[in-house]
N, C-alpha and C. Protein backbone atom coordinates (compact mmCIF):
# COMPACT_ATOMS: atom_id res chain seq x y z
N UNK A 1 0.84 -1.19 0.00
CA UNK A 1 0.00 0.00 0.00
C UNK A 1 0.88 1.25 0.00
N UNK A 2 0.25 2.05 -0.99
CA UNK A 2 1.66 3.33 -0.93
C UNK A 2 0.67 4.24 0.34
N UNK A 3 1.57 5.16 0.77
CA UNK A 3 1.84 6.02 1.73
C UNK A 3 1.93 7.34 1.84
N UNK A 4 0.89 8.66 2.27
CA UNK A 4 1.13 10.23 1.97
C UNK A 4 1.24 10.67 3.74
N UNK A 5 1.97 11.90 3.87
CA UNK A 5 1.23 12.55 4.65
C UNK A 5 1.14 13.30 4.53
N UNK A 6 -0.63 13.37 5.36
CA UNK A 6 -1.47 14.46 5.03
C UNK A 6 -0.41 15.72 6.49
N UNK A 7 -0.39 17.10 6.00
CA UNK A 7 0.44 18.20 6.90
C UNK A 7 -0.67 18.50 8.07
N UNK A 8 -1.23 17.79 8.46
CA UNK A 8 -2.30 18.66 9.49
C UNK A 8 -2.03 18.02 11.05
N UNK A 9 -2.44 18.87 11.85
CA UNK A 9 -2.43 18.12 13.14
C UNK A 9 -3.94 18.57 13.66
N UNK A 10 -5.23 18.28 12.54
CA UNK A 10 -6.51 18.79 12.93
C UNK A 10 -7.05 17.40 12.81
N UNK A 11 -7.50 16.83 13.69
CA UNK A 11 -8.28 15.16 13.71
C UNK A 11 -9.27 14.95 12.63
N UNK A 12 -9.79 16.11 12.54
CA UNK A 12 -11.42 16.10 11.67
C UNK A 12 -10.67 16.27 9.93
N UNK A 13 -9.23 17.16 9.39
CA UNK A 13 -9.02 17.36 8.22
C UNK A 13 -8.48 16.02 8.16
N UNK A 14 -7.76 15.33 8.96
CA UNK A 14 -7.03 13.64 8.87
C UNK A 14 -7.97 13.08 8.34
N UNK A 15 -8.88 12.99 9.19
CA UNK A 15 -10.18 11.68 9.00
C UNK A 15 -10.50 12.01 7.45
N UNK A 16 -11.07 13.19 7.16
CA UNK A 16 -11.09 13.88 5.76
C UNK A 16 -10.42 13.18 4.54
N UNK A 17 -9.10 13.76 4.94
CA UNK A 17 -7.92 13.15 3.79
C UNK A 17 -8.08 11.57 3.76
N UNK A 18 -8.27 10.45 5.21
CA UNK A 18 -7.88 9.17 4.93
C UNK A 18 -9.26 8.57 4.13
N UNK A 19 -10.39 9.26 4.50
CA UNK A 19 -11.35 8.18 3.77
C UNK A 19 -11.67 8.43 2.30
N UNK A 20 -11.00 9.97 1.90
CA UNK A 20 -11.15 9.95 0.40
C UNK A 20 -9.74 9.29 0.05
N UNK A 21 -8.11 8.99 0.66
CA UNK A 21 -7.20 8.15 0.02
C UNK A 21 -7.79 6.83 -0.01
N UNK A 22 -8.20 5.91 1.01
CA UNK A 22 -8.58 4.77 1.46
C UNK A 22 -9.09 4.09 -0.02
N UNK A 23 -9.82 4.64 -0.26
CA UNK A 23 -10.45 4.10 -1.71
C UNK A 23 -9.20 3.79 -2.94
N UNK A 24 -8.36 4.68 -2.93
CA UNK A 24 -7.24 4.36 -3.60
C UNK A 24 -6.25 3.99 -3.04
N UNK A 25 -6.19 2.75 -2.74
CA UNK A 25 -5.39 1.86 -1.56
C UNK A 25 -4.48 2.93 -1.24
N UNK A 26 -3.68 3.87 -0.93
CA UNK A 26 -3.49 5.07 -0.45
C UNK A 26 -3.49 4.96 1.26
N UNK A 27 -2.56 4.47 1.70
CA UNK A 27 -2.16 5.38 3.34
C UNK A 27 -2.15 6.60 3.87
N UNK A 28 -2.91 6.95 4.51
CA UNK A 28 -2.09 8.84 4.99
C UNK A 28 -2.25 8.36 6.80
N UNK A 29 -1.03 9.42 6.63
CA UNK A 29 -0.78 9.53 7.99
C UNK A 29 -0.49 10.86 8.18
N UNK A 30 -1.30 11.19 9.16
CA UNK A 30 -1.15 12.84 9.83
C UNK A 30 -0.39 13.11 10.99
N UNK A 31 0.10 14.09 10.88
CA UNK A 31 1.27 14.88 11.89
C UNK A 31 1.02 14.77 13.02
N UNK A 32 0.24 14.08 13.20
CA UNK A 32 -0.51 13.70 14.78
C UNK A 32 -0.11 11.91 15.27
N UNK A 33 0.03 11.46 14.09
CA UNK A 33 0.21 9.85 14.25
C UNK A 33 2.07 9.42 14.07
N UNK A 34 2.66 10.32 13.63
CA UNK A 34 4.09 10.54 13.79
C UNK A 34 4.90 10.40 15.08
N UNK A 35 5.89 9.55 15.02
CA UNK A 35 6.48 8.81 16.27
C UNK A 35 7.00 10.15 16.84
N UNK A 36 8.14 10.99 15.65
CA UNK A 36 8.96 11.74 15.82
C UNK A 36 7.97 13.32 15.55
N UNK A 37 7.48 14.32 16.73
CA UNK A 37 6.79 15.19 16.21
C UNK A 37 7.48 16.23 15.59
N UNK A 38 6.50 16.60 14.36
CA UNK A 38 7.58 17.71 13.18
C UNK A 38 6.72 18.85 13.75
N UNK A 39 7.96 20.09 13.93
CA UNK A 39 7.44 21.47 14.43
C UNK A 39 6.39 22.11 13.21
N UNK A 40 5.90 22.92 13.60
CA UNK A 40 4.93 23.61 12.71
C UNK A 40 5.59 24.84 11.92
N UNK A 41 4.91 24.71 10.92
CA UNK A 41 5.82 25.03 9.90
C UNK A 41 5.44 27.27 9.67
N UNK A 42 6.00 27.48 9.70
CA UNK A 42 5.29 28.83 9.79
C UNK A 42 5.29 29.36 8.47
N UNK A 43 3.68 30.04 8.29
CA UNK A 43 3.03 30.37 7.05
C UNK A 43 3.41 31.39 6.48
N UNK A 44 4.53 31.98 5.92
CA UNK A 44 5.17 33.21 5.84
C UNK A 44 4.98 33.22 3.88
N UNK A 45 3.97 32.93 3.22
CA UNK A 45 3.27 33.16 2.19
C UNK A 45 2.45 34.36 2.11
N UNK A 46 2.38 34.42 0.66
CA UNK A 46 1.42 35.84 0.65
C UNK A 46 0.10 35.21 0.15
N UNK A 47 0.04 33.96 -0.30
CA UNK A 47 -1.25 33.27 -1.26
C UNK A 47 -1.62 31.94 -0.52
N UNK A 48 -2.79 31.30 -0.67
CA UNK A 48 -3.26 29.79 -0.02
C UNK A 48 -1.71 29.37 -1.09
N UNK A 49 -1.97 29.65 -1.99
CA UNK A 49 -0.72 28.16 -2.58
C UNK A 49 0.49 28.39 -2.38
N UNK A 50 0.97 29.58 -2.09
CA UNK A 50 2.81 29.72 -0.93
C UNK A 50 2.11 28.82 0.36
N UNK A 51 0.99 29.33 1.24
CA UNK A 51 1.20 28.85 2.16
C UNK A 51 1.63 27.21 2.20
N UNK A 52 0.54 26.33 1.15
CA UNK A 52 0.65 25.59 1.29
C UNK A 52 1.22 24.53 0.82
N UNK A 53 2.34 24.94 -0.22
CA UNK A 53 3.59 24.51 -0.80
C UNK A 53 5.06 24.50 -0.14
N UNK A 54 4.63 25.73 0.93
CA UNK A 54 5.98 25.55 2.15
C UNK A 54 5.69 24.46 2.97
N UNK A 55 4.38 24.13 3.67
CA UNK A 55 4.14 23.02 4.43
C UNK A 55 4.56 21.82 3.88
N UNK A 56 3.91 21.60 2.83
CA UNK A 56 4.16 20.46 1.78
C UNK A 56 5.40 20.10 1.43
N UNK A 57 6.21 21.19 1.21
CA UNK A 57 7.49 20.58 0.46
C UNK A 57 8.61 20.69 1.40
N UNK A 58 8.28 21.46 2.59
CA UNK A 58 9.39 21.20 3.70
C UNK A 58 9.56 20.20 4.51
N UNK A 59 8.62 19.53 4.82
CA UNK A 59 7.98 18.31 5.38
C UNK A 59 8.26 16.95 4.48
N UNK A 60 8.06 17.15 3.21
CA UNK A 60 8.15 16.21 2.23
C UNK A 60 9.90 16.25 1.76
N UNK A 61 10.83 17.45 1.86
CA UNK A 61 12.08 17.13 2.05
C UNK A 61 12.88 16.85 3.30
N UNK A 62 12.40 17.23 4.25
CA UNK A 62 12.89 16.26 5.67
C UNK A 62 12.29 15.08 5.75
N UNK A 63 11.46 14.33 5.08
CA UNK A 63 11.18 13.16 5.56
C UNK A 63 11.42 12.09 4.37
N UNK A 64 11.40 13.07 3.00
CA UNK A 64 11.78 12.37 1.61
C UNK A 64 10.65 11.29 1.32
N UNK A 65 9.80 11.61 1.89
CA UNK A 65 7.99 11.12 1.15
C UNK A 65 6.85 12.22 0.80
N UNK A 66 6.15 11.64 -0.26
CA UNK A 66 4.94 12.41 -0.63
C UNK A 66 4.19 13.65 0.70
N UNK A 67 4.09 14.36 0.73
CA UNK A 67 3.04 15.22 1.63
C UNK A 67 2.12 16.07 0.79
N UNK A 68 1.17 15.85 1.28
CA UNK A 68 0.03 16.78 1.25
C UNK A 68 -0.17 17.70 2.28
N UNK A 69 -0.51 18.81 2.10
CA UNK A 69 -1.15 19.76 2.74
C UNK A 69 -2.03 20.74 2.16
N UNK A 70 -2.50 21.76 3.42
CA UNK A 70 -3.67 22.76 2.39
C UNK A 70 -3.49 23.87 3.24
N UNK A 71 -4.10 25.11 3.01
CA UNK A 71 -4.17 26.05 3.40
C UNK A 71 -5.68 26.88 3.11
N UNK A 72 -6.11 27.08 3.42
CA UNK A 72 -7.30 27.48 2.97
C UNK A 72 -8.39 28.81 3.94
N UNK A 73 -9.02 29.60 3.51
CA UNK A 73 -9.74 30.60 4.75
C UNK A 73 -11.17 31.32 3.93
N UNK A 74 -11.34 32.16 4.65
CA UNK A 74 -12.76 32.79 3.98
C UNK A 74 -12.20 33.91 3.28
N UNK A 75 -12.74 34.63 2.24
CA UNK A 75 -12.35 35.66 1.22
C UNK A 75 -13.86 36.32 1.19
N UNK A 76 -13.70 37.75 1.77
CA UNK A 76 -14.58 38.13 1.34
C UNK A 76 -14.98 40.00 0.68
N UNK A 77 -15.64 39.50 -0.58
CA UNK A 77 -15.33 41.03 -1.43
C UNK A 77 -15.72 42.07 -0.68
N UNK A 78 -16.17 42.61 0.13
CA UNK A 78 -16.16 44.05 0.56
C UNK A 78 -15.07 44.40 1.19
N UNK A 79 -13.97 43.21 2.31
CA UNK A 79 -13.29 43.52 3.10
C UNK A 79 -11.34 43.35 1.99
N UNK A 80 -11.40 43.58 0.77
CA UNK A 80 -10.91 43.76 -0.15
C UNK A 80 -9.95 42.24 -0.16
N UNK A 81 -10.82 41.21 -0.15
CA UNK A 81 -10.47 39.65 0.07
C UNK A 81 -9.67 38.88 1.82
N UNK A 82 -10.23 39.88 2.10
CA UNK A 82 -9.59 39.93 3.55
C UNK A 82 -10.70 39.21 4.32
N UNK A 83 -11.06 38.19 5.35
CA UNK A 83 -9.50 37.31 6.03
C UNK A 83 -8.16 36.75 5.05
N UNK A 84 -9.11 36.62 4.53
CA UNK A 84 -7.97 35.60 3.39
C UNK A 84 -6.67 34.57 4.01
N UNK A 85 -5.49 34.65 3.52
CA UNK A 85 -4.92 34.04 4.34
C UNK A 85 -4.43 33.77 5.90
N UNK A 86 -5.09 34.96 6.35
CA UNK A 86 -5.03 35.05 7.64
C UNK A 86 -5.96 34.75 8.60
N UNK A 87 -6.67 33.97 7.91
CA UNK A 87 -8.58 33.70 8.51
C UNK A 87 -8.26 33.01 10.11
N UNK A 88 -7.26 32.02 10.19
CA UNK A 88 -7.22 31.72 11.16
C UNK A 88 -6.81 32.43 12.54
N UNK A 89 -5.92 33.63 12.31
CA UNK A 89 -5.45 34.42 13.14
C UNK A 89 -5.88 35.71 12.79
N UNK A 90 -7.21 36.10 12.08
CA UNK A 90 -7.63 37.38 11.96
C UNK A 90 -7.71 37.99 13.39
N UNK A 91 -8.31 37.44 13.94
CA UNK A 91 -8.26 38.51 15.26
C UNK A 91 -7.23 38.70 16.27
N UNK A 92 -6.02 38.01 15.74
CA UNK A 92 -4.48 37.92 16.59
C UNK A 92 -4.50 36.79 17.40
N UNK A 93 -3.39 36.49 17.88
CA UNK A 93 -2.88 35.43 18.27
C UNK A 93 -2.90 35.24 19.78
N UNK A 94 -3.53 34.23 20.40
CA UNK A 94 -3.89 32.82 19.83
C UNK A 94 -5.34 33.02 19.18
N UNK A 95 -5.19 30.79 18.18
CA UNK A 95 -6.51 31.13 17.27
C UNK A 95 -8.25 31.39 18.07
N UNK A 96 -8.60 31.91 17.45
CA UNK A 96 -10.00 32.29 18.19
C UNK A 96 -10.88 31.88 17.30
N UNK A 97 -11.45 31.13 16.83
CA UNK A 97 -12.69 31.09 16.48
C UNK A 97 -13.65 31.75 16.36
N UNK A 98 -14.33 32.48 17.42
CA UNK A 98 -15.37 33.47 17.77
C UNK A 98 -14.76 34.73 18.06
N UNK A 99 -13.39 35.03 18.09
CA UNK A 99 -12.43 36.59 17.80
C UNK A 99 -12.84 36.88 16.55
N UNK A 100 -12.37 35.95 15.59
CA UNK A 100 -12.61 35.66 14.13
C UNK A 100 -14.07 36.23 14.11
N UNK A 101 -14.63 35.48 14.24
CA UNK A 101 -16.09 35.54 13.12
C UNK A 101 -16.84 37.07 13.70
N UNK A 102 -16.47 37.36 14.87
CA UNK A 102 -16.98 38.87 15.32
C UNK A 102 -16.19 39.98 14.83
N UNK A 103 -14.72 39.97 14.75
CA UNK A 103 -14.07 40.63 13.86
C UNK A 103 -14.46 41.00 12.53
N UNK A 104 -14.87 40.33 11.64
CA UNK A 104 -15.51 39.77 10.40
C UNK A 104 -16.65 40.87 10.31
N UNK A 105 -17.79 40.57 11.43
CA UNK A 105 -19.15 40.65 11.53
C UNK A 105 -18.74 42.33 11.78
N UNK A 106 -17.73 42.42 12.71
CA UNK A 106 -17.76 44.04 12.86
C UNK A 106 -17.18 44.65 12.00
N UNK A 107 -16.46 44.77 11.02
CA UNK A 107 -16.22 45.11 10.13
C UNK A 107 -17.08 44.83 8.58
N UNK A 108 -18.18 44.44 8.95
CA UNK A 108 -19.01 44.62 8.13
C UNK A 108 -20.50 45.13 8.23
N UNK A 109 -20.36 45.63 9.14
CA UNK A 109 -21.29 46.64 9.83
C UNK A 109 -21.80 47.32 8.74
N UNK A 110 -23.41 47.69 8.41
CA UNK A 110 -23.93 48.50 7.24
C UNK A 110 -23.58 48.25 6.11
N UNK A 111 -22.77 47.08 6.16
CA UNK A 111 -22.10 47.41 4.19
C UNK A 111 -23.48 46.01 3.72
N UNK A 112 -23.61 46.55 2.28
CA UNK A 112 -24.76 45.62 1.57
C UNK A 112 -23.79 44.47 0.58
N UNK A 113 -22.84 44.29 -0.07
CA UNK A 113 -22.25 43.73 0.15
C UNK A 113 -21.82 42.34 0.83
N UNK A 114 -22.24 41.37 0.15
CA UNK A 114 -22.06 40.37 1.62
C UNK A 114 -21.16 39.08 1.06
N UNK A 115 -21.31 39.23 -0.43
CA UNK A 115 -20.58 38.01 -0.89
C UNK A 115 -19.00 37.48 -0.60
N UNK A 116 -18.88 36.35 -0.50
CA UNK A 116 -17.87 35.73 0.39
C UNK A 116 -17.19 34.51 -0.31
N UNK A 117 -16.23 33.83 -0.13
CA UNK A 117 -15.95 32.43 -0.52
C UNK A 117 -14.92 31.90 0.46
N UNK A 118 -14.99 30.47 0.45
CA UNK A 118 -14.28 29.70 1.34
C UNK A 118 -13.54 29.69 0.10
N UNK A 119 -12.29 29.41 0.48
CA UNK A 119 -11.10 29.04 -0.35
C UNK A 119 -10.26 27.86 0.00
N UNK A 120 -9.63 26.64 -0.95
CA UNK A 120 -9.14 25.84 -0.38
C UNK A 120 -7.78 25.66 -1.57
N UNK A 121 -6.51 25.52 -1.04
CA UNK A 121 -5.81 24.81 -2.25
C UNK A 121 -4.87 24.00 -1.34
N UNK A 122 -4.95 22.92 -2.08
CA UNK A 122 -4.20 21.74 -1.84
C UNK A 122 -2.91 21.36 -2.47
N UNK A 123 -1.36 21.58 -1.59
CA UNK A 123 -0.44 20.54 -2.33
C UNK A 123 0.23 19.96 -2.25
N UNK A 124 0.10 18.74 -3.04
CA UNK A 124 1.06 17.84 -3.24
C UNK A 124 2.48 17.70 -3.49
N UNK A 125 3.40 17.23 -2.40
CA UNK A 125 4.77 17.53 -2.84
C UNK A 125 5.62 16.27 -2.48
N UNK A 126 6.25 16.00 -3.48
CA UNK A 126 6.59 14.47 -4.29
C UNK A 126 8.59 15.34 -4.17
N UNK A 127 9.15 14.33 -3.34
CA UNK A 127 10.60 14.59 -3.41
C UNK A 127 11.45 14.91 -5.19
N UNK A 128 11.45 15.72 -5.42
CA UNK A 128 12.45 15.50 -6.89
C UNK A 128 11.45 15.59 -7.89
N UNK A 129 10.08 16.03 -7.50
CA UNK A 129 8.87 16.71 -8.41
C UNK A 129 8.34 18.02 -8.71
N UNK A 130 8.11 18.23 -9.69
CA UNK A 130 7.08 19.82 -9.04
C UNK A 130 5.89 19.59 -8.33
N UNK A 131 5.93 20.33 -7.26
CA UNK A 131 4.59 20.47 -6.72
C UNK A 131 3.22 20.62 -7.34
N UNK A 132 2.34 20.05 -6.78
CA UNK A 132 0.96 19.90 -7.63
C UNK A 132 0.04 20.73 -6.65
N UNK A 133 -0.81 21.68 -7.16
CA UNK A 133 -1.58 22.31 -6.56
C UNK A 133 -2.97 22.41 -7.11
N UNK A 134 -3.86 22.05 -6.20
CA UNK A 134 -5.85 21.96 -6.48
C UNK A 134 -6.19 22.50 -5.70
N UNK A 135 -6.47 23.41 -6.67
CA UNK A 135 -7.85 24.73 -5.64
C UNK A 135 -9.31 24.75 -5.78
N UNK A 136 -9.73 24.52 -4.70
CA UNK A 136 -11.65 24.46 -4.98
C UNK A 136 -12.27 25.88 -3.90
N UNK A 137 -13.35 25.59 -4.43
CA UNK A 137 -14.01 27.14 -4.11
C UNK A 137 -15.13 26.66 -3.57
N UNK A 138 -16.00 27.51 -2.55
CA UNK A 138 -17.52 27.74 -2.17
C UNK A 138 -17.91 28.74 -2.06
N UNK A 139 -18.45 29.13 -3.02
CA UNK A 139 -19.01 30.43 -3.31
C UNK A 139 -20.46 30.56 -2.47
N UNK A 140 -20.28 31.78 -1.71
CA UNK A 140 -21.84 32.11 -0.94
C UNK A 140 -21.79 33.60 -0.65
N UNK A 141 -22.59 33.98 0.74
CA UNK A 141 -22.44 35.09 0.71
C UNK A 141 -22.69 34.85 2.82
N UNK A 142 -22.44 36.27 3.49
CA UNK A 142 -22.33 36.25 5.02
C UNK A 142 -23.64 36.94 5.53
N UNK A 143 -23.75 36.15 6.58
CA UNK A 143 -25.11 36.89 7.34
C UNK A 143 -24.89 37.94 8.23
N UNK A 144 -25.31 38.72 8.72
CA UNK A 144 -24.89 39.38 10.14
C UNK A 144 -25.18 38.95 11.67
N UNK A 145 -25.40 37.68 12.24
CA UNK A 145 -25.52 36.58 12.90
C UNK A 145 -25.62 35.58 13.12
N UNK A 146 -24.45 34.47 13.90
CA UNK A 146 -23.95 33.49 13.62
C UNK A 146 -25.50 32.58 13.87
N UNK A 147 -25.51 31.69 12.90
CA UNK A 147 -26.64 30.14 13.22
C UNK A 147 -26.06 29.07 13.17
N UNK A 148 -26.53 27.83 13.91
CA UNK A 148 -26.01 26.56 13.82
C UNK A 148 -25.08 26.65 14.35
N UNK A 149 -24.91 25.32 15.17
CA UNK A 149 -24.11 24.91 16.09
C UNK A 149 -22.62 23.60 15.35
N UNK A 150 -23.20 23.13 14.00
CA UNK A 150 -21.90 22.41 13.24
C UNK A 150 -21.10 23.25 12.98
N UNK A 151 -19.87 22.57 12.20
CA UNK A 151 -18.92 23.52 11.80
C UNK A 151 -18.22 23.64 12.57
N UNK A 152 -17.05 24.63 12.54
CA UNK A 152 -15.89 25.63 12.73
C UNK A 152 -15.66 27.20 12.32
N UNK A 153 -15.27 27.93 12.80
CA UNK A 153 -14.63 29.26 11.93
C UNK A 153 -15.54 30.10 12.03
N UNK A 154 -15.81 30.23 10.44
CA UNK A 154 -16.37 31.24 9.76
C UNK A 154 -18.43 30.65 9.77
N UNK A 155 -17.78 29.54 9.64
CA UNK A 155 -19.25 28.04 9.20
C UNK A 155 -20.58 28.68 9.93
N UNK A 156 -21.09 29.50 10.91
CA UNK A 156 -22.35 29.95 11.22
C UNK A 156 -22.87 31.40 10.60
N UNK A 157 -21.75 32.39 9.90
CA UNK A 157 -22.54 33.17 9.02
C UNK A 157 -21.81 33.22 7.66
N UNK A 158 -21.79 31.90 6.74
CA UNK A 158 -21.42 31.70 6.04
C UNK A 158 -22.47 30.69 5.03
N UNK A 159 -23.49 31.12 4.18
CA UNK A 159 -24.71 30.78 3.43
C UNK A 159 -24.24 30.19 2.18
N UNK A 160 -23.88 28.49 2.18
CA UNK A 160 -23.66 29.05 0.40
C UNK A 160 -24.62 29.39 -0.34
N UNK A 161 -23.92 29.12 -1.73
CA UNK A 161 -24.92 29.90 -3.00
C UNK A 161 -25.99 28.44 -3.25
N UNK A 162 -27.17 28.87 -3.40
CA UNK A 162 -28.55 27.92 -3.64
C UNK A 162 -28.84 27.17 -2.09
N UNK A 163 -28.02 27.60 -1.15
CA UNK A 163 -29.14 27.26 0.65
C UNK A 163 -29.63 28.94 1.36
N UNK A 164 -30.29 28.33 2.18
CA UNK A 164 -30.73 28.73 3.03
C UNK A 164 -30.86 28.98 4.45
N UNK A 165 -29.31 27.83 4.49
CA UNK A 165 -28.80 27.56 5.68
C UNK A 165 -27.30 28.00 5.82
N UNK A 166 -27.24 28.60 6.82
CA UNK A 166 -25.95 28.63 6.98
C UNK A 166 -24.86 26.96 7.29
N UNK A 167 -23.32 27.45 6.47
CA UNK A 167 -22.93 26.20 6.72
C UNK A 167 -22.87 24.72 8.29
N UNK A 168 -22.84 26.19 9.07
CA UNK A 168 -22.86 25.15 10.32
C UNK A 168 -24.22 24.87 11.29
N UNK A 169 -25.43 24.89 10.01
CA UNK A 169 -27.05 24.51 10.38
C UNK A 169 -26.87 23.07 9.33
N UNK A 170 -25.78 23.08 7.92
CA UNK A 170 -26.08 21.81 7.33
C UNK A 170 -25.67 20.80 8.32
N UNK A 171 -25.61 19.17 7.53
CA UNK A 171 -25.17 17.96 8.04
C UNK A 171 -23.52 18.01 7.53
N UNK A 172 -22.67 17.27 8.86
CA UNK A 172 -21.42 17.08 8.05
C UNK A 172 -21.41 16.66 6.64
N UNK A 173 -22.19 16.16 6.26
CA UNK A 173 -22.23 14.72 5.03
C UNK A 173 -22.45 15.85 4.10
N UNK A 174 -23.80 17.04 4.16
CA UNK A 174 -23.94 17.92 3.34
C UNK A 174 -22.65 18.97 3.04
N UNK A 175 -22.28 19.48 4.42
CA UNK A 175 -21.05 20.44 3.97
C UNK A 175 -19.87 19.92 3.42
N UNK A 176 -19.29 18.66 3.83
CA UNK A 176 -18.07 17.91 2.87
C UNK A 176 -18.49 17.74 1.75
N UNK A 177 -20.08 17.72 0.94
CA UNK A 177 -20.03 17.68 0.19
C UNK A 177 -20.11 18.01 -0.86
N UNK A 178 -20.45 20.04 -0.42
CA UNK A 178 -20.19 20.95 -1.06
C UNK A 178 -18.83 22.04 -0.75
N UNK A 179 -18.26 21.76 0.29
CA UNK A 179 -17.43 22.77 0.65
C UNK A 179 -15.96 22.90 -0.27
N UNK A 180 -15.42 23.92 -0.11
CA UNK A 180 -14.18 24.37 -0.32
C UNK A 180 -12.99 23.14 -0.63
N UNK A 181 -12.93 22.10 0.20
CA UNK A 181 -12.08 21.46 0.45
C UNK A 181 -12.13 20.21 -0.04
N UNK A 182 -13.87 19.62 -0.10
CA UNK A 182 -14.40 18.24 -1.09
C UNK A 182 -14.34 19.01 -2.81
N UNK A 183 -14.69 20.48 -3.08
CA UNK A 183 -14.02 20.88 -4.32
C UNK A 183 -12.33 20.28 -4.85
N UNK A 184 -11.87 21.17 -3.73
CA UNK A 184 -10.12 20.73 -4.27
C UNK A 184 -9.76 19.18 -3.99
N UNK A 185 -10.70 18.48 -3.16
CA UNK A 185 -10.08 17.08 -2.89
C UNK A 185 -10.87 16.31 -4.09
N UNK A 186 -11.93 16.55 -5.07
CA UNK A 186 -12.53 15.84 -6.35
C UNK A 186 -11.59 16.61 -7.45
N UNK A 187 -11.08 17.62 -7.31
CA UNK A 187 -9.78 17.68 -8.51
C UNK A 187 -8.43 16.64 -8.34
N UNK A 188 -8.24 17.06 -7.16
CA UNK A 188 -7.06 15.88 -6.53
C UNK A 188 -7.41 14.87 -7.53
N UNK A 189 -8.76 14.07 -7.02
CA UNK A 189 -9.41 12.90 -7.84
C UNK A 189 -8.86 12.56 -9.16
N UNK A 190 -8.88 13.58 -10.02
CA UNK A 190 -9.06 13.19 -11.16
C UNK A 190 -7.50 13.18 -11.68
N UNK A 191 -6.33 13.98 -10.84
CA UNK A 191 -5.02 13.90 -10.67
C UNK A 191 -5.01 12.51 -10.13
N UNK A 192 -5.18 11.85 -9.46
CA UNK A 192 -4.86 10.72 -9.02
C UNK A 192 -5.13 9.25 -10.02
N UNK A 193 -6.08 9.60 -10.91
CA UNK A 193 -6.53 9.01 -11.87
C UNK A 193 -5.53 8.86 -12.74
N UNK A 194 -5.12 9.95 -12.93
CA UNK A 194 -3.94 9.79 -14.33
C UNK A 194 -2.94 9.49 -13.80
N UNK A 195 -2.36 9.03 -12.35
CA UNK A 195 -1.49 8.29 -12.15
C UNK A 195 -1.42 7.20 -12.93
């Protein structure tokens, strides 16, 4: 069985990555299941795909196997694509979750304006290869108060395009299977195919 690892030390993006490799006899192992723990890699990119080509390929040349990683956050047009790469530490350090999404919400105070996107890019980095990068999108728009209790982040005033629900009122099963990240992981797909 060949072997990736996925760059995350988030339980829920692991589980993610192993049951869409699993199907393609495909191993992953996440930074969490590692004997020897690898420090975290710091995101000093200006784009999701710097960020997540430094994870990938620094990791994948100290260990001299395949890695995957991603980088991914909310983008949204009034705040001139801003969280963007910084979604996780928009409201400063340490991560906040609910710093985040009120930060967001207050800075969008009165504006009509609401459209938004999750952003995801994924890459692959193969020792003595070029890096492979898949970006998927969820296009929606933001509410001005959080709903639903699923999710993470941004996920309670975050509507995609054709619901009615905010993302963290859907079912896991529904949001993996429109979100940001099941986008870039069904391009992956079809890269993995032409292996």
């Amino acid at each position: 069985m060949k072997e990736i690892i996925v760059a995350t030390k988030n339980p829920g993006k692991a589980e993610e990555f192993r049951s869409f490799f699993v199907k393609y006899d495909i191993k992953t192992v996440s930074l969490l299941d590692l004997i020897e723990p690898v420090e975290d890699i710091e995101e000093t990119g200006t784009t999701f795909e710097a960020n997540a080509a430094l994870k990938a390929e620094q990791i994948a040349d100290k260990m001299n196997t395949p890695v995957l990683a991603d980088d991914s956050g909310l983008v949204v047009d009034a705040l001139d694509g801003r969280p963007g790469i910084f979604s996780a530490r928009y409201a400063g350090e340490p991560k906040d979750d609910q710093a985040n999404l009120e930060k967001v919400l207050h800075e969008l105070e009165g504006v009509a304006n609401r459209q938004a996107r999750f952003v995801c890019v994924l890459a692959v980095a193969i020792p003595g290869k070029e890096t492979i990068f898949k970006r998927g999108v969820c296009e929606g728009s933001l509410i001005s108060e959080p709903k639903g209790e699923n999710g993470f982040g941004y996920d309670p005033i975050f509507i995609p395009d054709g619901y009615r629900k905010t993302m963290a009122q859907l079912t896991a099963d529904k949001k993996n299977e429109i979100s940001h990240r099941s986008n870039a992981i069904m391009k992956l797909e079809e890269w993995i195919k032409q292996l």
